[in-house]
Every structure is written in C-alpha cells, then in structure tokens.
Protein backbone atom coordinates (compact mmCIF):
# COMPACT_ATOMS: atom_id res chain seq x y z
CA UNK A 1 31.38 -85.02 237.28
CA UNK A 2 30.51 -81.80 239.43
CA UNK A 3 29.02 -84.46 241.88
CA UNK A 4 31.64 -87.04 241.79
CA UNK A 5 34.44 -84.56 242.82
CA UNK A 6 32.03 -82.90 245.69
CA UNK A 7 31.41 -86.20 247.34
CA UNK A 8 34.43 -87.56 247.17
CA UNK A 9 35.55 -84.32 248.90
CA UNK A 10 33.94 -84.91 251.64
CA UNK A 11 35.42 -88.52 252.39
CA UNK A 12 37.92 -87.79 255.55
CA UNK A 13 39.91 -90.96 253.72
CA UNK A 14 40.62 -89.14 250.59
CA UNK A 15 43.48 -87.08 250.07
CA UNK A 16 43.42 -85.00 247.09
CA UNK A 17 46.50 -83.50 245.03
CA UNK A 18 45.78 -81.03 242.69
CA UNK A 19 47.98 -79.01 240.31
CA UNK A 20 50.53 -81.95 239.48
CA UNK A 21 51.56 -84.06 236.76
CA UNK A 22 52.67 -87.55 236.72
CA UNK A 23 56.02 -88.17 235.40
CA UNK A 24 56.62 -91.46 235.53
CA UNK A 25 56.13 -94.78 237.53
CA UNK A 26 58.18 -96.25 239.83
CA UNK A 27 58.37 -99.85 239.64
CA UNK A 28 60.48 -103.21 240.79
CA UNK A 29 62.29 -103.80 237.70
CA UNK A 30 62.88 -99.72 237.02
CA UNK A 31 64.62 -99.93 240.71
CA UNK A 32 66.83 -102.88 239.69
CA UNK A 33 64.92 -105.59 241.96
CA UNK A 34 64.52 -108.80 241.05
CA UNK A 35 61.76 -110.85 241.07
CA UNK A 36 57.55 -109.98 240.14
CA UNK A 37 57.58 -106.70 238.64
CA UNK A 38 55.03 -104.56 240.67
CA UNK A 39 53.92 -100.88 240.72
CA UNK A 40 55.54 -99.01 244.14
CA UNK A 41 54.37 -95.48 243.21
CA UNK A 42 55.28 -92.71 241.17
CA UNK A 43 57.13 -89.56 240.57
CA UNK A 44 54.89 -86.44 240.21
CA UNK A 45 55.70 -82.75 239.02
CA UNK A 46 54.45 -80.25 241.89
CA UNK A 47 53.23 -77.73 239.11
CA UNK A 48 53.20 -74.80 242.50
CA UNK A 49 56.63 -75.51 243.60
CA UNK A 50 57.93 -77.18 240.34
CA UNK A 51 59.66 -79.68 242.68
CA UNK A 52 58.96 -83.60 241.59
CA UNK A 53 57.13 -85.49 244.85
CA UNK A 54 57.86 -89.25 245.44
CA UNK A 55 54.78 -90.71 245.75
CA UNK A 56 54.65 -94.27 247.46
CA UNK A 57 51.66 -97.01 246.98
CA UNK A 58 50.61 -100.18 246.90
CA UNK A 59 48.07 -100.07 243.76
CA UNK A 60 48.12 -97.06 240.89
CA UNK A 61 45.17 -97.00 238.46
CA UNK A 62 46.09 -94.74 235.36
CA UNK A 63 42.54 -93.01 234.42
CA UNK A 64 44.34 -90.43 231.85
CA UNK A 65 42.14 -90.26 229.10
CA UNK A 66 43.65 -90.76 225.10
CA UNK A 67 46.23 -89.21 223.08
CA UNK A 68 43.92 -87.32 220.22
CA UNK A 69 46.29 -84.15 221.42
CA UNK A 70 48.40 -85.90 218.94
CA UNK A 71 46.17 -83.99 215.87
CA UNK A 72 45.99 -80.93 214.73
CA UNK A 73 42.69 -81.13 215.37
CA UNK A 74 40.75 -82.81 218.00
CA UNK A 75 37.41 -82.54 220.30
CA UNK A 76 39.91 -83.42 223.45
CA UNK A 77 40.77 -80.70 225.74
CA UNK A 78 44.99 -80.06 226.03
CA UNK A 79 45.32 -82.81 228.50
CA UNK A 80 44.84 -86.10 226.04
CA UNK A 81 48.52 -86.12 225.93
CA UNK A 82 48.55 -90.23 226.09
CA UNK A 83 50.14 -89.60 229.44
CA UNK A 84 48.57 -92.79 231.10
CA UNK A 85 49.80 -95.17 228.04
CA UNK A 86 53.27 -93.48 227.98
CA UNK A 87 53.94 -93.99 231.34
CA UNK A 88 52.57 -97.83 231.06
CA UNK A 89 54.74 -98.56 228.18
CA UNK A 90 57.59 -97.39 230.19
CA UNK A 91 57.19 -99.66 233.07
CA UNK A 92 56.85 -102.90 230.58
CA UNK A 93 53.18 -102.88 229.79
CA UNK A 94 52.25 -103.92 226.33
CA UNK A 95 49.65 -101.85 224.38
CA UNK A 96 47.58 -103.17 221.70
CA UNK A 97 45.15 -101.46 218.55
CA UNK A 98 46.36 -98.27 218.89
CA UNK A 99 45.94 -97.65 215.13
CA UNK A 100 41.90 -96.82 216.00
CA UNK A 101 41.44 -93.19 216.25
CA UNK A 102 38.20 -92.15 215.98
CA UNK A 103 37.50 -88.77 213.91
CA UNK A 104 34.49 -86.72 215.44
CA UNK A 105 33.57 -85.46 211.48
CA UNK A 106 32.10 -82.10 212.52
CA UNK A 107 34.47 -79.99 214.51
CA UNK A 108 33.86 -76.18 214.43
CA UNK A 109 36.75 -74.57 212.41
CA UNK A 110 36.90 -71.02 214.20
CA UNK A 111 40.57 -68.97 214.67
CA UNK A 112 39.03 -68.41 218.39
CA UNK A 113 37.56 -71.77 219.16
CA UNK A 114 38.80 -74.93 220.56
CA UNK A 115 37.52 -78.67 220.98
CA UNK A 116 34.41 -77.49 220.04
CA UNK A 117 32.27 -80.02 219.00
CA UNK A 118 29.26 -80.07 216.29
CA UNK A 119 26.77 -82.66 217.44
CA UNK A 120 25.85 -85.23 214.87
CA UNK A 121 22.64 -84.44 215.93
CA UNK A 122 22.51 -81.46 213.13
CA UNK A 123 22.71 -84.03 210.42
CA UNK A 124 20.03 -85.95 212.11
CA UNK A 125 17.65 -83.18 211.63
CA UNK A 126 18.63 -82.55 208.20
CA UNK A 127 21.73 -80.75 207.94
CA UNK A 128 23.87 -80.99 204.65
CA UNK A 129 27.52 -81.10 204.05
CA UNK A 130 28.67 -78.67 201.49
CA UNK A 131 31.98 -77.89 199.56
CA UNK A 132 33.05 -74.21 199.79
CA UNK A 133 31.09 -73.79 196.45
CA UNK A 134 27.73 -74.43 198.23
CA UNK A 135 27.97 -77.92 196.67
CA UNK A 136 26.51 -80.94 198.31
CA UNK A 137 28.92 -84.10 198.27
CA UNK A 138 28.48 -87.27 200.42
CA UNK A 139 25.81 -89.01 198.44
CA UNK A 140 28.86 -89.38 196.10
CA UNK A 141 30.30 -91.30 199.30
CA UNK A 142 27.72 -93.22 200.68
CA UNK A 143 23.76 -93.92 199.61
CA UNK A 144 22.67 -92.92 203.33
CA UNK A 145 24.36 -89.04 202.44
CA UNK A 146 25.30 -87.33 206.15
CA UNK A 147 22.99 -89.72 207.68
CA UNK A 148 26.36 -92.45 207.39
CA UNK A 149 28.55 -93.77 209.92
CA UNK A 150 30.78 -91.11 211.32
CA UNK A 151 34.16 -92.77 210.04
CA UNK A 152 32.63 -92.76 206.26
CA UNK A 153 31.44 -89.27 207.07
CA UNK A 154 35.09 -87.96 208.30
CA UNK A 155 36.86 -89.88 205.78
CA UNK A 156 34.67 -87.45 202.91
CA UNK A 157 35.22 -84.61 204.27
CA UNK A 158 38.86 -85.40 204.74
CA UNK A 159 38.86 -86.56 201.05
CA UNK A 160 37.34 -83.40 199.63
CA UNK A 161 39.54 -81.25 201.84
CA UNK A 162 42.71 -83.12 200.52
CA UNK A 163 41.24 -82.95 196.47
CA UNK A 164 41.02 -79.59 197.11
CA UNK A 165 43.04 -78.14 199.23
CA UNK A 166 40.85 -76.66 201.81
CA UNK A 167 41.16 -76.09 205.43
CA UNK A 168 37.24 -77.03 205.88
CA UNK A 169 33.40 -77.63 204.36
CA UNK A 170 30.39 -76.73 205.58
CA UNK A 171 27.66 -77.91 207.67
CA UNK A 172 24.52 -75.94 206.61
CA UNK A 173 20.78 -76.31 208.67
CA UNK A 174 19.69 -72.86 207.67
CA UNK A 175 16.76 -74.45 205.26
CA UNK A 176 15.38 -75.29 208.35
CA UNK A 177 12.60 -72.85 209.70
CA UNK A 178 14.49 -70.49 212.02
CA UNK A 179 11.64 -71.24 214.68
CA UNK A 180 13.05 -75.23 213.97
CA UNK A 181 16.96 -74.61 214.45
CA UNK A 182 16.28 -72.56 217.72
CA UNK A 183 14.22 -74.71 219.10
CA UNK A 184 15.95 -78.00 218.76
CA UNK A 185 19.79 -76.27 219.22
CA UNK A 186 19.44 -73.28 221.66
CA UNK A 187 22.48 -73.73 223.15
CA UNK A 188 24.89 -74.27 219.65
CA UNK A 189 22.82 -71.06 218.49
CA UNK A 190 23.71 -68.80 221.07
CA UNK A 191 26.92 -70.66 221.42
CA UNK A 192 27.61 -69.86 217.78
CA UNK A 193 26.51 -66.62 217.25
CA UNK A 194 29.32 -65.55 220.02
CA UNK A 195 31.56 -66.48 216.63
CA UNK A 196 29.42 -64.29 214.54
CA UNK A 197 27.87 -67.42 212.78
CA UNK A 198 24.20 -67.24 212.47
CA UNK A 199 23.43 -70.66 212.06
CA UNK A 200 19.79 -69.72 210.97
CA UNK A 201 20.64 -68.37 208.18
CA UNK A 202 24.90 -69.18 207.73
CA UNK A 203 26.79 -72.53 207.22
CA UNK A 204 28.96 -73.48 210.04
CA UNK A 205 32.93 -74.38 208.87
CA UNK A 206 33.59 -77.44 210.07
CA UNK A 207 36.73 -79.76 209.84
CA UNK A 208 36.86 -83.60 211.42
CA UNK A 209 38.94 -83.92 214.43
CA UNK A 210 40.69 -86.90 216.45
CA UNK A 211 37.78 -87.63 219.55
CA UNK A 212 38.27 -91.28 220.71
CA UNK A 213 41.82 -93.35 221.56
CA UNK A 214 40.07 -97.05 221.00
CA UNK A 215 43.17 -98.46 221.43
CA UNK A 216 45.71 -98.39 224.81
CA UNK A 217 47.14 -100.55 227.68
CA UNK A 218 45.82 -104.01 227.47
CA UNK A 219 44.09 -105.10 230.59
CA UNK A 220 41.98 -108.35 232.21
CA UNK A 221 38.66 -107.58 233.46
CA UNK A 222 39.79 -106.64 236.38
CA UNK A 223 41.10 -103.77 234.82
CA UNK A 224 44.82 -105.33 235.48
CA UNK A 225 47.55 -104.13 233.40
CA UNK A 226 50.78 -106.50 232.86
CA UNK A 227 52.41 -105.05 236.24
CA UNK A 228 51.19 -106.39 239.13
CA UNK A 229 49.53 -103.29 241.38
CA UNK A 230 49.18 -101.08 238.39
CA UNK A 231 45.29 -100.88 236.58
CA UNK A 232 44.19 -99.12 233.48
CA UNK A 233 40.82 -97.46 233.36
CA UNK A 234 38.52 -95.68 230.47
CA UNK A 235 40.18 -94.13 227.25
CA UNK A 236 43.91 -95.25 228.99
CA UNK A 237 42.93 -98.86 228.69
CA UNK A 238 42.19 -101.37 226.25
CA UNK A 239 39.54 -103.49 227.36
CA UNK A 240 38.58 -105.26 223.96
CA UNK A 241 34.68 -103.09 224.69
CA UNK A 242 35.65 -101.07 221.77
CA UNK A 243 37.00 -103.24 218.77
CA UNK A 244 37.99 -100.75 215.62
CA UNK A 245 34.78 -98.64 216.49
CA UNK A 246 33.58 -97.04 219.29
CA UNK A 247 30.08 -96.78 219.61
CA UNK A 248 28.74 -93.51 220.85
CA UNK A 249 28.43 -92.67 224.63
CA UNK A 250 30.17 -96.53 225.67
CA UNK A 251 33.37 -94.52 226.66
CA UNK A 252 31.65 -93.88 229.38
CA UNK A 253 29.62 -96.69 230.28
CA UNK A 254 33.46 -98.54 230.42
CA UNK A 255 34.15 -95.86 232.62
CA UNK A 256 32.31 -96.93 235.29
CA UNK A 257 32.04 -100.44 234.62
CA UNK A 258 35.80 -100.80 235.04
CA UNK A 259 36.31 -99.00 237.99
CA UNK A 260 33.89 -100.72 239.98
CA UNK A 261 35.79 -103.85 238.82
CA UNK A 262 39.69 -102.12 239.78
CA UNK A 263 38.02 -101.00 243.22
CA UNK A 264 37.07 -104.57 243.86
CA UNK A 265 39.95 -105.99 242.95
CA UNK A 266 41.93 -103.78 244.71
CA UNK A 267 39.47 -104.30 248.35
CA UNK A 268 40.23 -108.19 248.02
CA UNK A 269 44.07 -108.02 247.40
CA UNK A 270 45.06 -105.01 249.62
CA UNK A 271 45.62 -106.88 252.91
CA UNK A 272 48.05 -109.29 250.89
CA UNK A 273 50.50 -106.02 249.53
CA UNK A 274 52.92 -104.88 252.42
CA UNK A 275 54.22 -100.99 251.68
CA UNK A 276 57.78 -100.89 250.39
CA UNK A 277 60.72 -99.62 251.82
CA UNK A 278 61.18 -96.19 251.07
CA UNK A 279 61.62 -95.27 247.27
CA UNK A 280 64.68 -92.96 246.15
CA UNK A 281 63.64 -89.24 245.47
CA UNK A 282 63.93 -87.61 242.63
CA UNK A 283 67.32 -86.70 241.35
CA UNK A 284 67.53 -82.94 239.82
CA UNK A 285 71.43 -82.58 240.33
CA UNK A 286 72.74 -83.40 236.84
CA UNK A 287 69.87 -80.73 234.82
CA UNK A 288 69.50 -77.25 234.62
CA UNK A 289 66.60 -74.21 234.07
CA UNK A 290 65.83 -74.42 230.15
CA UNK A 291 66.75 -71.54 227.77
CA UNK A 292 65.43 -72.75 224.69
CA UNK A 293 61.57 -73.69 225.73
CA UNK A 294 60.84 -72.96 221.83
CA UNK A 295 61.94 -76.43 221.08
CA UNK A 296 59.36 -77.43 223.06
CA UNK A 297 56.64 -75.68 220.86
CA UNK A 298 58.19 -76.04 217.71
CA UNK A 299 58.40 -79.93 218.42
CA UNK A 300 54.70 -79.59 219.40
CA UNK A 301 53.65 -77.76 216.66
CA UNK A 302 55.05 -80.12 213.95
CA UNK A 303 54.15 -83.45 215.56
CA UNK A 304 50.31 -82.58 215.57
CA UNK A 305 50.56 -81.38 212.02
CA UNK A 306 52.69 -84.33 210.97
CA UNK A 307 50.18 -86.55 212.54
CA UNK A 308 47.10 -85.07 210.60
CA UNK A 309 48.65 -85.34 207.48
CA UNK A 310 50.37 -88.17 207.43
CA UNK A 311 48.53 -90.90 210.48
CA UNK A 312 45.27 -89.02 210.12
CA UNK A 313 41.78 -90.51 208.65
CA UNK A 314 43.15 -92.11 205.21
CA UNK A 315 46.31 -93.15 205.23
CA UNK A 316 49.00 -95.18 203.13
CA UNK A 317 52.25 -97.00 203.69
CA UNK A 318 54.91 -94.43 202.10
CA UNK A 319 52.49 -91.14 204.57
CA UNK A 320 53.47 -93.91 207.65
CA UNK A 321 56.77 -94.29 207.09
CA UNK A 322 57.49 -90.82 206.34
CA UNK A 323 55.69 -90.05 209.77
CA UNK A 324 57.37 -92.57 211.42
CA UNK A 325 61.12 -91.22 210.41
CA UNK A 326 59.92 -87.47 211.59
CA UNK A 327 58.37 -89.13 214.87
CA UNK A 328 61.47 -90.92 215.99
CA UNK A 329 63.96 -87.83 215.11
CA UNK A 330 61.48 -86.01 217.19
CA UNK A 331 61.56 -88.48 220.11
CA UNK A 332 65.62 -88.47 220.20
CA UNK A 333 65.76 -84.65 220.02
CA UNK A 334 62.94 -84.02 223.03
CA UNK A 335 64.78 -87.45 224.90
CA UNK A 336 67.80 -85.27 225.10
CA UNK A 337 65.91 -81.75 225.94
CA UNK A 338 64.11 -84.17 228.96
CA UNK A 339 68.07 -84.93 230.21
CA UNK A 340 69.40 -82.00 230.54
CA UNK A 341 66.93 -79.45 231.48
CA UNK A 342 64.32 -79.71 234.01
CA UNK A 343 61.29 -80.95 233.32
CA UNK A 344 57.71 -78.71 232.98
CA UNK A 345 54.49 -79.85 232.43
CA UNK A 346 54.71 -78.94 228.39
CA UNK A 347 57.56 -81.04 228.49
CA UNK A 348 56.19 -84.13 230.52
CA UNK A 349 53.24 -84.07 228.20
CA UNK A 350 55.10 -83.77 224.46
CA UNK A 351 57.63 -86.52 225.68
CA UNK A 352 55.00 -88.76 226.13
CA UNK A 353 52.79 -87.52 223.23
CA UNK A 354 55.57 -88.16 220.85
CA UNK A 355 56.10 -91.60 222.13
CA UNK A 356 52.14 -92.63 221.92
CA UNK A 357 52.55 -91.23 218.38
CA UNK A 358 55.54 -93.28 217.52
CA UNK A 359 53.21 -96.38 218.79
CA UNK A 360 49.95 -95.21 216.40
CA UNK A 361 52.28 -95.41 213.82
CA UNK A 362 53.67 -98.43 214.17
CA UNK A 363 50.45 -99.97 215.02
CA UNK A 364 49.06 -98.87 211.78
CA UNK A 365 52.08 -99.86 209.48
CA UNK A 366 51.81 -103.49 211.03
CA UNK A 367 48.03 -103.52 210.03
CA UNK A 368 47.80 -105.00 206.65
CA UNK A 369 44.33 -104.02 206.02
CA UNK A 370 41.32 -101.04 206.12
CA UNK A 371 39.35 -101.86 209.27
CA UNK A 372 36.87 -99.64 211.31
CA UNK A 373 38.64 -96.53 212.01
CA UNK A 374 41.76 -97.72 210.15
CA UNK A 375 41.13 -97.11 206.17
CA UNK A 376 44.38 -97.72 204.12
CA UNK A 377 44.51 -97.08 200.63
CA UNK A 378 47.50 -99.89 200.12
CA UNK A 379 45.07 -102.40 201.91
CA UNK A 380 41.46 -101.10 201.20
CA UNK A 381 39.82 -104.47 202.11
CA UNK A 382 39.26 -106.22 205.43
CA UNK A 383 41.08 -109.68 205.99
CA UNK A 384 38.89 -112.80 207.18
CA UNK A 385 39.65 -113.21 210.32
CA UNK A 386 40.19 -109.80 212.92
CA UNK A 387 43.12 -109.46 214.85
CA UNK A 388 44.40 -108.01 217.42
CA UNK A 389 47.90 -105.27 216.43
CA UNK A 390 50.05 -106.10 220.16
CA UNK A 391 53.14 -104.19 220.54
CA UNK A 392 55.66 -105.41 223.47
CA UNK A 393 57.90 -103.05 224.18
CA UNK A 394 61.75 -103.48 225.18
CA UNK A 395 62.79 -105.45 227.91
C-alpha cells in the first residue's frame, strides 16, 4: 500500500484530499430532478476546518471497506464504519447478503490491544484451544479439532464462552520447543511479550472477532452500482466473489480485479458525461455546536455490544428481533442528534454504522436457514437451493 500511495503521488493529475469524511452523496433524484438517477458528487466533512466541501463529479467509486466496527470485537481498524454502504443505500442502491460476517476466531483479548489479530497459522503448527481450566474442547466440535474451518472454529469458542460465561479461551503453542515458536513466529513473540505474554511458555487469551463484510452494495462486473456514475469496490461491494464464505486472502485479489474493471469502465464512458451545473452547498444554518457528545458514545458503546450478543456468530430469531427493536430506537435517537447539531466525524460514522446494522439484521431475520457464516439455531439446516437475501430500500 506504501507503494500505491507514493506513486500515485507523484501523478501531476491526481489531486489528493486528506483528513475528510464523506457525508453523503449527492445525486439526481436527492436534488429533486427528474429523469436517470446519476451520481453528481458528494458532500465531505473538512475534518481541519470542520466546514462540509461540495464536491462535484462525474463518476464516484465508494472503496470504504466493511462495517465489522459494528462488534464489540473485530480485526478492523475504527474506520469499518459501513460508511460506503450507508451512503449507497441512501442514494437508492440496493444491498444484498449482508447477514455474512465473517468471525476471525483468534483475536488477542488484551485491555491495551486493538484489532490485533492471531494468525491461524498457530493452529497450523499445532496450537490448541483451551477453556480457562486448561481444558481442550473443539474435538467435541468438529473431528478435524483447531485444524476446522474458521466459522466452526469461532462458532466453539463463542459457544463455550456463552456456556460459561467467559470473556475468552486460550490459544496455547507453548508445548512447542521454544527454539520452534521463535523461529516460525518472531514477530507475534516479540509482539506479544510487549503484553507481558510469553507465548513460549503462556497461553495467549483470545476471543473471535467480526473480520470480513461478505455482503454490501450489489454491483455488475463493471463494478456498477444501481446509480448510474456511482461504482462499488472491495469489502463496500457485493460482487457475488464471496458467496456466505470468504476464502482467505480473495478480499484482496477482488480488490484489484474490480478496480481495473471501474477504471475501464469509467475511460470508455467519460467523454459521454457532461459536468453538472453547480450543486447547492451545504446548509449549516438551522444546527448548532453539540453539548451532549456523550450520546454519541453511549449510542456507540451499546450498539457494538448489542450487536455481539445478539447478531453475532450464533444467532436466533427472538436475539434478532430484540436487536432489531434496540437498533431502530437507536437510529431515530442519533437521526435527530444528526439534525440539530453539527455533524463530526464520530457522528458521520455511528449514523451510518447504526443504519448498516439495522440492514445485518434484517438480512439475517429474512434468512430462513444456517448457511456459511450465517448459523441459526431456529433454522440449523441449509435449504436446497441458495439464494440471494436483496433488500431495496425506500423510494
């Protein structure tokens, strides 16, 4: 990535805009025009001067990564706020499977770290999940014991953490030769023993954690969304690549794959766009400076925590519903917060986090079935035939 960002800084034809946040789109229908609906720009939170930009163009691609910020826990750094599908659903774009969140099993559980990620790699090499009792427990869940899929892997640990009320279990190497662990993980050694875990001789706590959106903004190979001018790319999008199971390291692979196609796209249809006339600005006049920004992280706070328990790994009809009544009391209360006050990049980011919640849930209570990363205990069997769960939103 280090390379992508210094060579496109040095194309004269690139103008780069850092420290802002996307707000919304700006589109035909949002400005009241008739006819083809079709992306004009977007409005876009100066995070320096906390003034919102009006941003005019022909084509938009939305490369925004997922929404596993949703969870408590998650490998994602803070910015998987679903920012990219919120914004899409807004303008009229339909979404589809966004009941498919994969759980990374192995997340370190550490009061100082964050996102950081166990590689399955451990197991590989012998590693063994244990219970806080030193007991060893997924051969009770699968004959191929940590060596499983990663799904039937999360969805033990989550099991055993929910039978007994844990915050964690362990991942333990240290019957491997010392010489062995440091050798084949010299960077999660060192890494770990910054956390006072010794990993040559101490289990690591570990706790699964939301690491891949599957679902998101349906789009054509050309990486075309439903509005004409706007594309979807990577963890944003929903290509179909994925299904109801990522396989590792294709996230990427899409990545590139579907950019190439947007850029091409984009090349043969650019001389037959004209710019628009110029787009109304902003309009600050009716808010004012917040004075109770602890909504914002109480909101923030509950959602994730909502989400885990209720829309996490194993779920059932009565957790969904329940989630979805919090979910939509939340969305009303931050709605109003987002009217009257002026906006911040917290708030940008929970009012569409709360939003691509409320569609995770719904897509999973209109899934009558367990499939890949979607394991119901009301419907623990797969149906015949796959489909796909499309949500349309208002028009």
């Amino acid at each position: 990535s280090q390379t992508l960002v210094h060579r496109v800084r040095q194309l004269d034809h690139v103008d780069i805009l850092e420290n802002r946040v996307a707000v919304d789109l700006i589109t035909r229908h949002k400005l009241g025009l008739a006819g083809e609906n079709r992306v004009l720009g977007a409005y876009v939170l100066n995070r320096d001067t906390s003034e919102v930009e009006t941003i005019q163009a022909r084509f938009v691609a939305l490369c925004c990564g997922g929404a596993s910020k949703a969870y408590l826990y998650t490998t994602n750094p803070d910015i998987a706020t679903g920012d990219g599908i919120a914004m899409a659903w807004r303008a009229g774009c339909r979404v589809n499977n966004l009941e498919f969140n994969q759980f990374h099993p192995t997340c370190l559980f550490h009061p100082k770290a964050k996102s950081f990620l166990i590689t399955e790699a451990m197991r590989g090499e012998g590693g063994i999940l244990r219970l806080p009792d030193g007991e060893r427990f997924m051969q009770r869940f699968d004959s191929r014991g940590e060596l499983a899929p990663r799904d039937i892997v999360a969805r033990a640990i989550d099991f055993e953490m929910k039978r007994l009320g844990v915050k964690h279990v362990y991942l333990d190497i240290s019957h491997r030769p010392a010489e062995f662990i440091q050798g084949h993980f010299p960077m999660l050694y060192e890494r770990l023993l910054s956390y006072d875990i010794d990993i040559t001789r101490d289990p690591i706590p570990v706790v699964p954690a939301a690491h891949y959106t599957c679902g998101g903004v349906i789009t054509n190979l050309h990486a075309e969304t439903d509005i004409a001018g706007l594309y979807a790319i990577g963890e944003t999008a929903s290509t179909g690549l994925h299904g109801a199971n990522r396989m590792a390291s294709n996230s990427l692979l899409e990545c590139f794959v579907f950019a190439k196609a947007a850029a091409i796209h984009i090349h043969e249809h650019e001389t037959q766009v004209s710019t628009s006339s110029p787009l109304p600005t902003w309009d600050s006049s009716q808010v004012r400076d917040p004075d109770e920004d602890v909504v914002i992280s109480h909101n923030w706070d509950e959602l994730r925590r909502f989400m885990w328990d209720y829309v996490g790994i194993v779920r059932t009809n009565k957790r969904l519903q329940r989630a979805l009544n919090r979910v939509q009391l939340l969305r009303r209360e931050i709605q109003e917060y987002y009217s009257n006050y002026r906006i911040s990049n917290d708030l940008i980011e929970l009012r569409n986090l709360v939003l691509v919640s409320e569609l995770i849930i719904r897509s999973a209570l209109n899934r009558h079935e367990s499939r890949g990363l979607h394991y119901s205990l009301d419907y623990p069997h797969s149906q015949s035939e796959p489909n796909d769960t499309v949500l349309e939103p208002p028009r």
